[in-house]
PDB file of N, CA and C in Angstrom:
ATOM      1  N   UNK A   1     112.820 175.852  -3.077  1.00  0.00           N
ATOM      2  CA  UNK A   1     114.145 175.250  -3.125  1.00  0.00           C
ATOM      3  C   UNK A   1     114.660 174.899  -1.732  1.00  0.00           C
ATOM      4  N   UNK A   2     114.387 175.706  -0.754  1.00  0.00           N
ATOM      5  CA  UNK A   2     114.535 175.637   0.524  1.00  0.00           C
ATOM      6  C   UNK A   2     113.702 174.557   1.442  1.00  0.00           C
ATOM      7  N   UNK A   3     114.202 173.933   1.521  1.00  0.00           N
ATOM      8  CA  UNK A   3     112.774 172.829   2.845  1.00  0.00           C
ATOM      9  C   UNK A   3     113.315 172.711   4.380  1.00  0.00           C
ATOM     10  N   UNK A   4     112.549 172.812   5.065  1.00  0.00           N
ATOM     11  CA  UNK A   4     112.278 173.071   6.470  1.00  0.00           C
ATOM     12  C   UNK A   4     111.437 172.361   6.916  1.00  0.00           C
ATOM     13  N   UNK A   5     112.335 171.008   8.276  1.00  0.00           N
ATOM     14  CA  UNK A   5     111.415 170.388   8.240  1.00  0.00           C
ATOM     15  C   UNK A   5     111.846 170.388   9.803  1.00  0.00           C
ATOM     16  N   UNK A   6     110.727 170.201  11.080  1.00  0.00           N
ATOM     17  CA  UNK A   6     110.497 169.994  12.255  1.00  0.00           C
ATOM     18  C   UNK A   6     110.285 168.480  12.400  1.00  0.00           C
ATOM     19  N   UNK A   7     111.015 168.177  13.706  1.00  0.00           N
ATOM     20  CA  UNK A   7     110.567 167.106  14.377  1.00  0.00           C
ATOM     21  C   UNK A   7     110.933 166.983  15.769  1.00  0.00           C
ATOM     22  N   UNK A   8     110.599 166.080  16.285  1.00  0.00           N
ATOM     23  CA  UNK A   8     110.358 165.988  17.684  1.00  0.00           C
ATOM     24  C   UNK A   8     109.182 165.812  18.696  1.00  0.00           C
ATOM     25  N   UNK A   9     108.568 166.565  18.146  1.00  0.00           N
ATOM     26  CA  UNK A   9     106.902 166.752  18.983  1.00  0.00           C
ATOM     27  C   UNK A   9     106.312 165.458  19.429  1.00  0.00           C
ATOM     28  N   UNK A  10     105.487 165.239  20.086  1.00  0.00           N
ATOM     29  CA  UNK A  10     104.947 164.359  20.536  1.00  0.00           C
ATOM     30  C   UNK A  10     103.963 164.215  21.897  1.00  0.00           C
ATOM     31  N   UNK A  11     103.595 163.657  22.669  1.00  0.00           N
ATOM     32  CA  UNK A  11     102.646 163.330  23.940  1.00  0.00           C
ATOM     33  C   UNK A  11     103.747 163.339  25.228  1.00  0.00           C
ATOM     34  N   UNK A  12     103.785 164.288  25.787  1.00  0.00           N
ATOM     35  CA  UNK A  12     104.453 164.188  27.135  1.00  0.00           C
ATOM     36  C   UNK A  12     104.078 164.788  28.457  1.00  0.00           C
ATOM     37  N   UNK A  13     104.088 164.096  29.742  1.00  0.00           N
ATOM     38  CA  UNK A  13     103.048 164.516  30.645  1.00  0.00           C
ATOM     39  C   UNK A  13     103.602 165.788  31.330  1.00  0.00           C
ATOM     40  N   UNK A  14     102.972 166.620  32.021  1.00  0.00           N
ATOM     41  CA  UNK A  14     103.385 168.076  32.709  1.00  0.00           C
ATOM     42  C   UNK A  14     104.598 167.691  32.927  1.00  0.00           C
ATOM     43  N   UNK A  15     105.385 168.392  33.213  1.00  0.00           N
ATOM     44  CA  UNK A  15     107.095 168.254  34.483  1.00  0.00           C
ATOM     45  C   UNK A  15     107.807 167.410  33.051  1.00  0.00           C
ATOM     46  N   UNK A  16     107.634 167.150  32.417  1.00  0.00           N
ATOM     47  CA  UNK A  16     108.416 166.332  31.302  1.00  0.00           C
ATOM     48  C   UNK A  16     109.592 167.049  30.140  1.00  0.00           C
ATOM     49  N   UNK A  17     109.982 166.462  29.306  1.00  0.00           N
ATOM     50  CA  UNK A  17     110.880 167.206  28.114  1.00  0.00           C
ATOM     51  C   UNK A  17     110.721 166.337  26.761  1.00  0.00           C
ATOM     52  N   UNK A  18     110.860 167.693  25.937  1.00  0.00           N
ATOM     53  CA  UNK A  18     111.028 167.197  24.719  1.00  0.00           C
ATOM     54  C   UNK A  18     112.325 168.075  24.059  1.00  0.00           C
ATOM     55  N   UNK A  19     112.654 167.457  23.002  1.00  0.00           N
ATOM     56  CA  UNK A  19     113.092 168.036  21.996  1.00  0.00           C
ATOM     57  C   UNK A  19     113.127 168.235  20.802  1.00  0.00           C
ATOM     58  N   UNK A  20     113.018 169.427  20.030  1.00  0.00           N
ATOM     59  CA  UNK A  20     112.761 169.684  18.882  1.00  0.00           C
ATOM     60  C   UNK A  20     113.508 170.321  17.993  1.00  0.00           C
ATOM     61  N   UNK A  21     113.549 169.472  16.843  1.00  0.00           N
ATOM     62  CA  UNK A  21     115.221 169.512  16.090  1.00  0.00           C
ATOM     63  C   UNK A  21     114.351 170.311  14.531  1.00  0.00           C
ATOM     64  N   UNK A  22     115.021 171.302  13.931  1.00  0.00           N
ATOM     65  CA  UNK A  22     114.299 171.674  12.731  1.00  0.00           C
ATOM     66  C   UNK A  22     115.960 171.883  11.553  1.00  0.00           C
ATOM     67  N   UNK A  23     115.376 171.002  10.738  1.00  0.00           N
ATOM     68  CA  UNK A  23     116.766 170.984   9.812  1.00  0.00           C
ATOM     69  C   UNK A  23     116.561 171.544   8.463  1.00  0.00           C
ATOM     70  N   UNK A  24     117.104 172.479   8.227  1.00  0.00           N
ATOM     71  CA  UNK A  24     116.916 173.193   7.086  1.00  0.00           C
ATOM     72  C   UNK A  24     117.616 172.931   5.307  1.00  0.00           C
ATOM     73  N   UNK A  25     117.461 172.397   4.216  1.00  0.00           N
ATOM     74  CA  UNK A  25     118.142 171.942   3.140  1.00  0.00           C
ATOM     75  C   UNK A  25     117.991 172.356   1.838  1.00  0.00           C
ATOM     76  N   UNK A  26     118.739 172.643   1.321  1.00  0.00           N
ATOM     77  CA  UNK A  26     119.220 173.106   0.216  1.00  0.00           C
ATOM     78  C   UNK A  26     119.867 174.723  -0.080  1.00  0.00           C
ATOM     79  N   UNK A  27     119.612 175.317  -1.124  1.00  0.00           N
ATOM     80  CA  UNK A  27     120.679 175.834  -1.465  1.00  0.00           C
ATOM     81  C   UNK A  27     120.328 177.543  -0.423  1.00  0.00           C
ATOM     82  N   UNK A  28     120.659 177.824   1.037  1.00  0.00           N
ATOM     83  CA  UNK A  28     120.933 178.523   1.579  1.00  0.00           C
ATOM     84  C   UNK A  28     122.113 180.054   1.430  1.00  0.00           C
ATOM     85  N   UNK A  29     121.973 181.038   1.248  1.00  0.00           N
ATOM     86  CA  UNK A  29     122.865 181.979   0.769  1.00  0.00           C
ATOM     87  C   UNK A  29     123.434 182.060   2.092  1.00  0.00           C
ATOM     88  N   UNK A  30     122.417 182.716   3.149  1.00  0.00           N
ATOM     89  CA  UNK A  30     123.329 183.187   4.724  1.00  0.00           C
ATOM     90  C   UNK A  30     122.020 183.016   5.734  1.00  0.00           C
ATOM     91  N   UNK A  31     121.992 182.541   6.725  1.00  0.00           N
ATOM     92  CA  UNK A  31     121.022 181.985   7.571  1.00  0.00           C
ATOM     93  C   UNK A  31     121.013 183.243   8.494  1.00  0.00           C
ATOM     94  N   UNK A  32     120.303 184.463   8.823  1.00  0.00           N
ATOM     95  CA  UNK A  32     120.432 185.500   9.794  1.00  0.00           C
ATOM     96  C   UNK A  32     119.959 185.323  10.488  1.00  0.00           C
ATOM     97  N   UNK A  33     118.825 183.796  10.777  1.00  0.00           N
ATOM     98  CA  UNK A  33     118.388 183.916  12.421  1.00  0.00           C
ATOM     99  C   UNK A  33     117.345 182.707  11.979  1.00  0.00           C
ATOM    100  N   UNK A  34     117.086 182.013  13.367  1.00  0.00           N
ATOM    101  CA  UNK A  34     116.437 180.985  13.218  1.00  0.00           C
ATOM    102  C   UNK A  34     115.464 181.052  14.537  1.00  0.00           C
ATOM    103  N   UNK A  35     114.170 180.606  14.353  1.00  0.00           N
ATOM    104  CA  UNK A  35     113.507 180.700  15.770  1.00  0.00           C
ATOM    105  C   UNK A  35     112.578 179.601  15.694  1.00  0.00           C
ATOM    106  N   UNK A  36     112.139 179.516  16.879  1.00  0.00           N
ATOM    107  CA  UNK A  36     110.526 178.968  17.003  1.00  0.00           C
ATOM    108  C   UNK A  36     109.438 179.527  17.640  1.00  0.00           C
ATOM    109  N   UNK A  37     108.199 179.280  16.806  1.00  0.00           N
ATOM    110  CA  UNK A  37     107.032 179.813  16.987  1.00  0.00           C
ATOM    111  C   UNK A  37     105.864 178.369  17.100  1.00  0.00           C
ATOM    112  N   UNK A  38     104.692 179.160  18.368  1.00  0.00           N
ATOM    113  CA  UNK A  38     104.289 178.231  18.083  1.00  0.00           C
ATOM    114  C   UNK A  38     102.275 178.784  18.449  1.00  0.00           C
ATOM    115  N   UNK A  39     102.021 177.831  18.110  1.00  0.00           N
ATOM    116  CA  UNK A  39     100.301 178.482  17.693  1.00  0.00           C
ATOM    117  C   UNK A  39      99.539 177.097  18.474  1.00  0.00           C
ATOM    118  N   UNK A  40      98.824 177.379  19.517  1.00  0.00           N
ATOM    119  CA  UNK A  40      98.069 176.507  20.078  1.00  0.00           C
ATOM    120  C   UNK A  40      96.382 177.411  19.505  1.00  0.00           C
ATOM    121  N   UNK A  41      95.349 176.773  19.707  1.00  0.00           N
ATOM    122  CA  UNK A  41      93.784 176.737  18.869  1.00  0.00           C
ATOM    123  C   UNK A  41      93.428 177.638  19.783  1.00  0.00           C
ATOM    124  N   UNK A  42      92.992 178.763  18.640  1.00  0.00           N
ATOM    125  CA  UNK A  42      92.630 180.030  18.901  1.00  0.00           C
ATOM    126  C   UNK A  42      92.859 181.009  19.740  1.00  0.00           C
ATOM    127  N   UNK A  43      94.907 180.903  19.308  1.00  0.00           N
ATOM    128  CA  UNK A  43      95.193 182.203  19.874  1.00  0.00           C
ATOM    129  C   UNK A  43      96.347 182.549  18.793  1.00  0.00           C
ATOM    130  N   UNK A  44      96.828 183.210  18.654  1.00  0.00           N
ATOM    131  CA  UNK A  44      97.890 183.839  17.473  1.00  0.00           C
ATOM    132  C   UNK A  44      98.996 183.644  17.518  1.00  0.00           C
ATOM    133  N   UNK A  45      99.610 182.919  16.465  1.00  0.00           N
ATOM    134  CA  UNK A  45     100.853 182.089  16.464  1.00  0.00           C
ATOM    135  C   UNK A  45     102.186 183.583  17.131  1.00  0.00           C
ATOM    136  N   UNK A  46     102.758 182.705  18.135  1.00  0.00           N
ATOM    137  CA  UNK A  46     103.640 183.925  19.100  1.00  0.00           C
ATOM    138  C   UNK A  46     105.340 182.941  18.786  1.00  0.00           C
ATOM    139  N   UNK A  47     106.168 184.375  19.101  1.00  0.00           N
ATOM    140  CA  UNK A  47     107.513 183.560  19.207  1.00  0.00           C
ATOM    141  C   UNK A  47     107.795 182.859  20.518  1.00  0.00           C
ATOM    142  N   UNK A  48     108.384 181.709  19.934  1.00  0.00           N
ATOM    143  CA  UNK A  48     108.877 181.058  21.690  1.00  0.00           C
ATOM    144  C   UNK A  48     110.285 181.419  21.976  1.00  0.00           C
ATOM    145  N   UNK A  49     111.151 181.081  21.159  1.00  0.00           N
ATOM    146  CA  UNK A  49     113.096 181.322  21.462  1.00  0.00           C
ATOM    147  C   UNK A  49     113.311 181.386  19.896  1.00  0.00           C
ATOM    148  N   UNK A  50     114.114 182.831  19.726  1.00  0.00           N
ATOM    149  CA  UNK A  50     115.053 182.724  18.092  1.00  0.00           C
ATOM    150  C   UNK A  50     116.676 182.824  18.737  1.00  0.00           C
ATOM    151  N   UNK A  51     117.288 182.993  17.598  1.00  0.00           N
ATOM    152  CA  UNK A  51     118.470 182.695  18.325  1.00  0.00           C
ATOM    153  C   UNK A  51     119.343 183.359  16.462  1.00  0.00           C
ATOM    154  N   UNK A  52     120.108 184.752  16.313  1.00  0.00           N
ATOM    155  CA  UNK A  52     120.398 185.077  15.123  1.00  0.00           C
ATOM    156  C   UNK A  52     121.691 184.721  14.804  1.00  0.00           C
ATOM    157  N   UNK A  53     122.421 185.005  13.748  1.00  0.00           N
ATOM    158  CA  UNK A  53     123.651 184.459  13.245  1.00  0.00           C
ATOM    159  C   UNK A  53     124.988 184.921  14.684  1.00  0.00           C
ATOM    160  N   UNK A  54     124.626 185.903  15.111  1.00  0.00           N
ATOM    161  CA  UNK A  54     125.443 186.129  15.836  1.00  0.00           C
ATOM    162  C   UNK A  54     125.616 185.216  17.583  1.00  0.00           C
ATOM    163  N   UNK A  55     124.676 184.502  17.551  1.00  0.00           N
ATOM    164  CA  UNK A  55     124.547 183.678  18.600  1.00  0.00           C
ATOM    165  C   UNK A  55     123.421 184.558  19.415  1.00  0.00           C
ATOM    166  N   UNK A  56     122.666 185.725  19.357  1.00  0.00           N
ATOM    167  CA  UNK A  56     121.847 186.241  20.397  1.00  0.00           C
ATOM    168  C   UNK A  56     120.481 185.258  20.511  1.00  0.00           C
ATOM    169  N   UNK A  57     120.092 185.875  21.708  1.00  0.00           N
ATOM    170  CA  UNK A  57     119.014 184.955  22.079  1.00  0.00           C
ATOM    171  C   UNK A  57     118.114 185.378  22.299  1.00  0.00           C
ATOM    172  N   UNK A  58     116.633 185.108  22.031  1.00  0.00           N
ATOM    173  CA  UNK A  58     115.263 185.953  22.838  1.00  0.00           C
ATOM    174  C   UNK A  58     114.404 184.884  23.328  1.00  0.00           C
ATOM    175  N   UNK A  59     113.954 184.897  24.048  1.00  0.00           N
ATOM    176  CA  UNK A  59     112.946 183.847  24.754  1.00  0.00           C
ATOM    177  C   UNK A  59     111.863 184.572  24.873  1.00  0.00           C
ATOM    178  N   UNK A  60     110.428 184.064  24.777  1.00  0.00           N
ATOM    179  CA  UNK A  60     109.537 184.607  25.739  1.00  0.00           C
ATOM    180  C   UNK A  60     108.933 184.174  27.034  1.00  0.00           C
ATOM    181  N   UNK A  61     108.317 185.463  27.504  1.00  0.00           N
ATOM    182  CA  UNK A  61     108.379 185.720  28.859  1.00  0.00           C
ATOM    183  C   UNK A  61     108.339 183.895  29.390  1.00  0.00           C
ATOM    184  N   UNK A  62     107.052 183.097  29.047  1.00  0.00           N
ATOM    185  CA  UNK A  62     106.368 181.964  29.645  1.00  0.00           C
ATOM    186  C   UNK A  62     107.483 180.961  29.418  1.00  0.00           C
ATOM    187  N   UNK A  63     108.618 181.213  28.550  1.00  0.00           N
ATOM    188  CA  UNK A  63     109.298 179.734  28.379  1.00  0.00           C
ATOM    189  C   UNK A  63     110.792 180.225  29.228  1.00  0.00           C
ATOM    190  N   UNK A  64     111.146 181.451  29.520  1.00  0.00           N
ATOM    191  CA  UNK A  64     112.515 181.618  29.740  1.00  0.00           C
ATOM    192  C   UNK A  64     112.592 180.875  31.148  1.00  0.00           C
ATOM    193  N   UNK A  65     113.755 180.029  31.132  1.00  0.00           N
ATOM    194  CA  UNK A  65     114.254 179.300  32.036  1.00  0.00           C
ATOM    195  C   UNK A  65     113.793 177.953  32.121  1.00  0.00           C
ATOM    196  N   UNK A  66     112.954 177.389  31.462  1.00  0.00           N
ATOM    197  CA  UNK A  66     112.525 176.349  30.900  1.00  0.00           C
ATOM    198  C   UNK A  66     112.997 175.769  29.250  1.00  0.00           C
ATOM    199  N   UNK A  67     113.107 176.777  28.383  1.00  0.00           N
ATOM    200  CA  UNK A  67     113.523 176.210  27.130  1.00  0.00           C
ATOM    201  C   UNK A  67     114.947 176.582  26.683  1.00  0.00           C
ATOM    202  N   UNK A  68     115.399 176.085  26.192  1.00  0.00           N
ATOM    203  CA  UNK A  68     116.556 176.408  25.261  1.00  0.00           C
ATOM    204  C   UNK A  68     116.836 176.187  24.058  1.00  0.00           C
ATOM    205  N   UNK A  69     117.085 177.034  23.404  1.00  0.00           N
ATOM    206  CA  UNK A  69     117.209 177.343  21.819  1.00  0.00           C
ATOM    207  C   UNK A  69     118.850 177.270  21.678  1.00  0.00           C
ATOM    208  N   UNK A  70     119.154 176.080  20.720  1.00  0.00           N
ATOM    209  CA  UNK A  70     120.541 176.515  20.073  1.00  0.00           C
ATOM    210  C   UNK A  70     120.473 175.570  18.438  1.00  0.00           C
ATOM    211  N   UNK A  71     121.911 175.570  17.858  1.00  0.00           N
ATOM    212  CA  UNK A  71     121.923 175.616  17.041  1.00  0.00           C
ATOM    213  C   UNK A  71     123.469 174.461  16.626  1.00  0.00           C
ATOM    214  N   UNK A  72     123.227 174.143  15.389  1.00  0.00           N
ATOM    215  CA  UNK A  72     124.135 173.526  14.650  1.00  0.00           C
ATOM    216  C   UNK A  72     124.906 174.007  13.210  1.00  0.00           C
ATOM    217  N   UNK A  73     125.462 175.075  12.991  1.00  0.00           N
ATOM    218  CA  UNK A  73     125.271 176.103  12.290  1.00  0.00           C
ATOM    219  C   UNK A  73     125.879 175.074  10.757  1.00  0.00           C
ATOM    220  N   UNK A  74     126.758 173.831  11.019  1.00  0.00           N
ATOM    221  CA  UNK A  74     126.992 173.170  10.176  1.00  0.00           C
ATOM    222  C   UNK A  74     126.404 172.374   9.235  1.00  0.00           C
ATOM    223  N   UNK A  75     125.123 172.174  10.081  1.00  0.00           N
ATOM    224  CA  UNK A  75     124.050 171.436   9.538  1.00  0.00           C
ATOM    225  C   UNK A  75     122.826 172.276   9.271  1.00  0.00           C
ATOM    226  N   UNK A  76     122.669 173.423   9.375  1.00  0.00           N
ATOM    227  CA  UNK A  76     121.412 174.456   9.274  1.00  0.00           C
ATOM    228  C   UNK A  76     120.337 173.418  10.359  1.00  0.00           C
ATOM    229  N   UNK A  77     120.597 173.207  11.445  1.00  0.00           N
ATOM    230  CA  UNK A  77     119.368 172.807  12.184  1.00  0.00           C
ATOM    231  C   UNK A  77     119.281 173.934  13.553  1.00  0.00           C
ATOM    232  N   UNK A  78     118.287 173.977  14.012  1.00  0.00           N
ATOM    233  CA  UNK A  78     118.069 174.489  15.032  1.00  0.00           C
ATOM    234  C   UNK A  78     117.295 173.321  16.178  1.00  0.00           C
ATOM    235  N   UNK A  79     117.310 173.452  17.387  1.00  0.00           N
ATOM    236  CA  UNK A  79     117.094 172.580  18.359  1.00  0.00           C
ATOM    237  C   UNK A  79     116.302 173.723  19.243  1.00  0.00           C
ATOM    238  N   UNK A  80     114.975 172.968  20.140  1.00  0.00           N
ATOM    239  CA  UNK A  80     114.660 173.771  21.286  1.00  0.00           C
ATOM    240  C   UNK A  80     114.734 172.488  21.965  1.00  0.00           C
ATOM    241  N   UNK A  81     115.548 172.781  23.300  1.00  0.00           N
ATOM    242  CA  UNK A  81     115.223 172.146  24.388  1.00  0.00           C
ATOM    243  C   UNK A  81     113.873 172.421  25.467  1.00  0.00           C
ATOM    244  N   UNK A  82     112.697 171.388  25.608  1.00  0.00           N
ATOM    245  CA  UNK A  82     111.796 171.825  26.673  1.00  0.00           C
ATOM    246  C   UNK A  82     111.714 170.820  27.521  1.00  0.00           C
ATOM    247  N   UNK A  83     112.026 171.575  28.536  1.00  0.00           N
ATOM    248  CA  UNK A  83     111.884 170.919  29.937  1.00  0.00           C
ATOM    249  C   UNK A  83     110.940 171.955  30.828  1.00  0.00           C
ATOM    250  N   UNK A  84     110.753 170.994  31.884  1.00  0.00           N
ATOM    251  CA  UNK A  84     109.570 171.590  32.764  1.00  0.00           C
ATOM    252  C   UNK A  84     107.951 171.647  32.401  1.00  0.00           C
ATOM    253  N   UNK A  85     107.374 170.683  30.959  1.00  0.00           N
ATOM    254  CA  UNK A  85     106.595 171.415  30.349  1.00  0.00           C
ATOM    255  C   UNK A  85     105.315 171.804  31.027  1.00  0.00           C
ATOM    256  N   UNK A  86     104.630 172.375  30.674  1.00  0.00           N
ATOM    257  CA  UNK A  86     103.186 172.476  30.892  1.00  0.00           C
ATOM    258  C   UNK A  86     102.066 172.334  29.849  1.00  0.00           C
ATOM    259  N   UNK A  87     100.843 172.671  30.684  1.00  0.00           N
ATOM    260  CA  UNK A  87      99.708 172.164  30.224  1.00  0.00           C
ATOM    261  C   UNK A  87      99.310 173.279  28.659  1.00  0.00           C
ATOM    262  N   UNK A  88      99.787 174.381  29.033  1.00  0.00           N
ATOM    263  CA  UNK A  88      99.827 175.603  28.801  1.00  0.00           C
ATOM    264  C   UNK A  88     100.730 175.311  27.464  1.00  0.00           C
ATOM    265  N   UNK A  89     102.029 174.861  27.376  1.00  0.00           N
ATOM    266  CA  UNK A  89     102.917 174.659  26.042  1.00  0.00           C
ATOM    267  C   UNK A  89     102.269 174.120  25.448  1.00  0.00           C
ATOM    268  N   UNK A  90     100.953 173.357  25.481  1.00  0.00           N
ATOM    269  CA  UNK A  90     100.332 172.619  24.088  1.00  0.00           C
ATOM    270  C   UNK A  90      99.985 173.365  22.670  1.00  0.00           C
ATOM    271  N   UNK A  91     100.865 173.199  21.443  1.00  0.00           N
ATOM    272  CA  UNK A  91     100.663 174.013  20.349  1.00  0.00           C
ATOM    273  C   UNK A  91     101.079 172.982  19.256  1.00  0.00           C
ATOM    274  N   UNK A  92     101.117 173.384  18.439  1.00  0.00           N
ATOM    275  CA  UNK A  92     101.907 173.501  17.330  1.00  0.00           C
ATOM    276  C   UNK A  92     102.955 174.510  17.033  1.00  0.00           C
ATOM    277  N   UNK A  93     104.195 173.887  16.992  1.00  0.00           N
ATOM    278  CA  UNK A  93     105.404 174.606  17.263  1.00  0.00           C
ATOM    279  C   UNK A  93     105.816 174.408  15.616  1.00  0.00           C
ATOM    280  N   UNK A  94     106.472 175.979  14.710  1.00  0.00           N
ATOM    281  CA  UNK A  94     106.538 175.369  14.026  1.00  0.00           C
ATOM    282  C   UNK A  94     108.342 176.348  14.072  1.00  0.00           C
ATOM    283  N   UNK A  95     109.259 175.864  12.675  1.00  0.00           N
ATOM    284  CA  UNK A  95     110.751 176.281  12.877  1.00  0.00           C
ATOM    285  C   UNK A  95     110.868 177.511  11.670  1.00  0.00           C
ATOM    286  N   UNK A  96     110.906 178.856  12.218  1.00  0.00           N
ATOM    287  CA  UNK A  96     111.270 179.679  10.766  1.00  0.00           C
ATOM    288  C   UNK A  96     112.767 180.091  10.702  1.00  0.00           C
ATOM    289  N   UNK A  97     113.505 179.727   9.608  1.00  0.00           N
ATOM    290  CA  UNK A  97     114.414 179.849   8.907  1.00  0.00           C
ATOM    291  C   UNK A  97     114.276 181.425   8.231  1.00  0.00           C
ATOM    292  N   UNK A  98     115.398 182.129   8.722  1.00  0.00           N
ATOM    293  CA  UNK A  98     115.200 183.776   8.011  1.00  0.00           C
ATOM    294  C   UNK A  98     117.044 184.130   7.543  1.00  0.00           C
ATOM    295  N   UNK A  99     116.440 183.940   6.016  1.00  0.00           N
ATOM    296  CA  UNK A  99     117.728 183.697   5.260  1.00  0.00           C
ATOM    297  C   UNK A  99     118.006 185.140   4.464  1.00  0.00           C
ATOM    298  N   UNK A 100     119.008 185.997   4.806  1.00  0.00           N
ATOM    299  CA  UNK A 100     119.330 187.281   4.142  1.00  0.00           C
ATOM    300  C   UNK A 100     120.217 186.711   2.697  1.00  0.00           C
ATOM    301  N   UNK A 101     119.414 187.408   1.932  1.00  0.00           N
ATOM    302  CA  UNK A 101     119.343 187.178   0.176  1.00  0.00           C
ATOM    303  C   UNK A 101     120.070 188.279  -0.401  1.00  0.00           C
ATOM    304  N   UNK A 102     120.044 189.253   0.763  1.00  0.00           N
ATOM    305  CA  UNK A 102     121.090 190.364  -0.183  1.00  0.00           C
ATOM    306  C   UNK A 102     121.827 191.572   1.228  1.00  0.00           C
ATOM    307  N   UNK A 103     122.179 192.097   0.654  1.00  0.00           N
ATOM    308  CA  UNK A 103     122.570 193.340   1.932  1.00  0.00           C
ATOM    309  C   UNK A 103     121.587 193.898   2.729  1.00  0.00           C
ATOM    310  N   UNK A 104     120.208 193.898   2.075  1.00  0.00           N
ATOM    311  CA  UNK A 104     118.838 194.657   2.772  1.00  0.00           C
ATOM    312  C   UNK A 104     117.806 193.819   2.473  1.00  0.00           C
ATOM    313  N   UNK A 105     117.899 192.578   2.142  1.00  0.00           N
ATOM    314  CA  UNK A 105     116.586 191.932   2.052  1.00  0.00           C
ATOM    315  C   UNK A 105     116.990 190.595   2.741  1.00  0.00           C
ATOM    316  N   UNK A 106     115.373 190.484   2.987  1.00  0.00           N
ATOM    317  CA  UNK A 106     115.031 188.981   4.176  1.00  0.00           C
ATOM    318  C   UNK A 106     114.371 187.762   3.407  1.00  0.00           C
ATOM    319  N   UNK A 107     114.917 186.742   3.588  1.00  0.00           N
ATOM    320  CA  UNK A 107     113.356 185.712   3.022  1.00  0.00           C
ATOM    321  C   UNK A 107     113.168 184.649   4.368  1.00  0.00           C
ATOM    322  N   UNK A 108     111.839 184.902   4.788  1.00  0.00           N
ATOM    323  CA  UNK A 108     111.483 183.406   5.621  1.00  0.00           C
ATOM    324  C   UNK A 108     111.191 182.401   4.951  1.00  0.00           C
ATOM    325  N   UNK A 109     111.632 181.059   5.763  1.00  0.00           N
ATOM    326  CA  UNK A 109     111.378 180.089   5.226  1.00  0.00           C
ATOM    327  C   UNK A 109     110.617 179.585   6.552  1.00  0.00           C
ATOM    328  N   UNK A 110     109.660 178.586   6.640  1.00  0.00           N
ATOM    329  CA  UNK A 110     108.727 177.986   7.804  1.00  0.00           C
ATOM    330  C   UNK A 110     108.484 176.619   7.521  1.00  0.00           C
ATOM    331  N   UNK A 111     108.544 176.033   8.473  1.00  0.00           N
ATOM    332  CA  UNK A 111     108.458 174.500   8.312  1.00  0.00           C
ATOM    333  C   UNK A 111     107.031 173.927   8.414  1.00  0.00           C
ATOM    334  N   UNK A 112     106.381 172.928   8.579  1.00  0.00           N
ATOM    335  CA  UNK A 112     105.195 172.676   8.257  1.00  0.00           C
ATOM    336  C   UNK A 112     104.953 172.414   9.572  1.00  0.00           C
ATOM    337  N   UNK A 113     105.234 172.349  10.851  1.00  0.00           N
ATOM    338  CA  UNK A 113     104.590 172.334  12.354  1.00  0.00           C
ATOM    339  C   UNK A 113     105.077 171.288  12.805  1.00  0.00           C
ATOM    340  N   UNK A 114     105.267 170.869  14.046  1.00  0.00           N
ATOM    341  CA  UNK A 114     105.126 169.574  14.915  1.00  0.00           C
ATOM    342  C   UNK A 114     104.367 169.903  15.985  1.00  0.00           C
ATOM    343  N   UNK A 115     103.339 168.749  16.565  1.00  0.00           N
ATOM    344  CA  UNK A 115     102.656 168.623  17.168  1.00  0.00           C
ATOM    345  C   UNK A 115     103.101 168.326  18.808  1.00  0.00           C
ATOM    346  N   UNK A 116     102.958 169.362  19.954  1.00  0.00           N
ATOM    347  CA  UNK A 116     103.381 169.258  21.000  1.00  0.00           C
ATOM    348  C   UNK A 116     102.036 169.251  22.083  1.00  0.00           C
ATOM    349  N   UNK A 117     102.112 168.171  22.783  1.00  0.00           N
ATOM    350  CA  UNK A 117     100.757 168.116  23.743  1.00  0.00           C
ATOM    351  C   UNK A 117     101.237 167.475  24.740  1.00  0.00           C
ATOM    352  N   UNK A 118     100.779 168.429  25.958  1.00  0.00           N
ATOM    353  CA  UNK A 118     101.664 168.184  27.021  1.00  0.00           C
ATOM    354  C   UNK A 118     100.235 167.687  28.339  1.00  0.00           C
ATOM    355  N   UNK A 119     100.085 166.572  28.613  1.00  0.00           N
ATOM    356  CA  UNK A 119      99.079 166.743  29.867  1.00  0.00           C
ATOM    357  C   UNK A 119      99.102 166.706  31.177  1.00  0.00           C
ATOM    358  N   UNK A 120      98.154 166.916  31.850  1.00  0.00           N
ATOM    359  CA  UNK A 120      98.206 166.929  32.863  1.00  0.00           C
ATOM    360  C   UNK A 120      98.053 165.730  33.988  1.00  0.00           C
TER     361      UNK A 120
END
């Protein structure tokens, strides 16, 4: 019922930016946190920036001060800003949606990927 969809990705050279917009639709109860993850070939899909209902933020180590994660809470989208990129950010980035369904339960929702390739 939920769809999650990424976009943005694309071909951009080192030192460059992108942005990546993930918009989430239909019938949503309460959105507790939204992030991005992303999985480059043959290594294990890792978090890049979430960002939860309360506005907190986590980055990891390789993107902090380079990316930014925020949000449109009106529209269920989430945005990463990347600047600075590298050779190294090349993945598949994809957007998970983590929607609390009750007082103690979670459901993820995950979008189907966008393609980020950054060269040198």
């Amino acid at each position: 019922q939920v769809r999650v969809v990424e976009s943005g990705g694309g071909l951009v050279q080192a030192r460059g930016s992108l942005r990546l917009s993930c918009a989430a639709s239909g019938s949503i109860f309460s959105i507790n946190a939204m992030g991005w993850y992303r999985q480059a070939p043959g290594k294990q899909r890792e978090l890049v920036a979430g960002i939860t209902s309360g506005a907190g933020t986590d980055y990891a180590d390789s993107v902090r001060g380079r990316f930014t994660i925020s949000t449109d809470n009106t529209k269920n989208t989430v945005y990463l800003q990347m600047n600075s990129l590298k050779p190294e950010d090349t993945a598949v980035y994809y957007c998970r949606i983590r929607e609390r369904t009750g007082p103690v339960t979670l459901y993820d929702y995950w979008g189907q990927g966008t393609q980020v390739t950054v060269s040198s």
